[in-house]
Protein backbone atom coordinates (compact mmCIF):
# COMPACT_ATOMS: atom_id res chain seq x y z
CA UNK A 1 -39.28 209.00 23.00
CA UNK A 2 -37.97 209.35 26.73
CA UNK A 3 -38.85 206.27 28.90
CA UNK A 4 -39.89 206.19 32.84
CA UNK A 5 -39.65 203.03 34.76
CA UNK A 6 -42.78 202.35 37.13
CA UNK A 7 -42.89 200.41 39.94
CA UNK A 8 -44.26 196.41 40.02
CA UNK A 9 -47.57 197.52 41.74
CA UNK A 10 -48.32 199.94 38.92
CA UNK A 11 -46.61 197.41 36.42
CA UNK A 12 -49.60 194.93 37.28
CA UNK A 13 -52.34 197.58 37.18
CA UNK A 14 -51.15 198.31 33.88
CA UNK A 15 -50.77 195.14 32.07
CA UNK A 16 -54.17 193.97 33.11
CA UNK A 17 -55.33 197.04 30.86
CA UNK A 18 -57.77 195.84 28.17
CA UNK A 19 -57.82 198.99 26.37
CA UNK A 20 -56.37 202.79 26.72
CA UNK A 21 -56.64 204.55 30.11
CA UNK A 22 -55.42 207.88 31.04
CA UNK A 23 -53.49 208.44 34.09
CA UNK A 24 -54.49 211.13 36.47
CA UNK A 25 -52.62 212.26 39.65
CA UNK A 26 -54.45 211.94 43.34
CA UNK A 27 -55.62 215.24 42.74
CA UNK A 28 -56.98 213.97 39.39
CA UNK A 29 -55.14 216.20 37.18
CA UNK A 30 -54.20 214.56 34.18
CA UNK A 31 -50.84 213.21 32.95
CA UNK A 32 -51.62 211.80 29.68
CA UNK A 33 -52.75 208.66 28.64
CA UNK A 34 -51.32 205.15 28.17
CA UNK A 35 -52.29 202.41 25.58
CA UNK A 36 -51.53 199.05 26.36
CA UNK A 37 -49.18 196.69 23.47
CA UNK A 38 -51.21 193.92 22.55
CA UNK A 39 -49.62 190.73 23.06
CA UNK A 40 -51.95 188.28 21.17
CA UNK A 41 -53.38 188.57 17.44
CA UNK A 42 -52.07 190.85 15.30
CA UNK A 43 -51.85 194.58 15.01
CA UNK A 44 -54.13 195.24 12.85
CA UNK A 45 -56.76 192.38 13.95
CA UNK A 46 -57.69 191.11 11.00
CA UNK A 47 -60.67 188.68 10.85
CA UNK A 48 -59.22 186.47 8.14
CA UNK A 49 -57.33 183.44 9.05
CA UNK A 50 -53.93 182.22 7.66
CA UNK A 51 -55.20 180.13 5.22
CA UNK A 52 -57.75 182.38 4.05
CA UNK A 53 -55.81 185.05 2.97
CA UNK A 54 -52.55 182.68 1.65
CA UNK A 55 -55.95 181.96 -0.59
CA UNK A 56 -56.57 185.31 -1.75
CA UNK A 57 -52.97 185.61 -2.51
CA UNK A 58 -53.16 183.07 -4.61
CA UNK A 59 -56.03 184.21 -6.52
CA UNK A 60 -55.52 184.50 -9.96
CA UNK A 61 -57.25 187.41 -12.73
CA UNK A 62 -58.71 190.71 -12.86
CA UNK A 63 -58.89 193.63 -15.20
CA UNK A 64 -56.28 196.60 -16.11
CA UNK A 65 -57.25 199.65 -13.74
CA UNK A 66 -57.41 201.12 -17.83
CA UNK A 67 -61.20 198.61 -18.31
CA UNK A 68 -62.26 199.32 -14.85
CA UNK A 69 -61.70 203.17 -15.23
CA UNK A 70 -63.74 203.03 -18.62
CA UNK A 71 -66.26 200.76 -17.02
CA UNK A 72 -67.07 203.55 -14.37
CA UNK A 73 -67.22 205.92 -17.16
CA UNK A 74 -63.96 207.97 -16.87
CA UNK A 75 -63.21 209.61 -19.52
């Protein structure tokens, strides 16, 4: 991926960014679009905490894919 550096003034515009923007030109032709890195949480925002899913982990049982297959009434 080729990198461009930008300028402080447009390095603040973009890290107050919430969400994906695209970037136009004065003329408001556009360049393409730019999605900001998220810096807090995790990438895939999961609504589970820690501790929650360390107990899901943890969880213990189930059935052979072989009973839940026959359950459904695979053949």
């Amino acid at each position: 991926m080729n990198r461009i550096t930008v300028g402080e003034s447009l390095t603040h515009q973009l890290e107050s960014l919430a969400g994906p923007v695209e970037l136009v030109d004065e003329s408001g032709r556009s360049l393409g679009h730019f999605v900001p890195r998220q810096t807090e949480g995790t990438s895939d925002n999961c609504p589970l905490t820690e501790d929650e899913l360390r107990a899901m982990r943890a969880e213990q049982g189930g059935r052979p894919l072989s009973e839940i297959w026959k359950s459904l009434g695979a053949k």
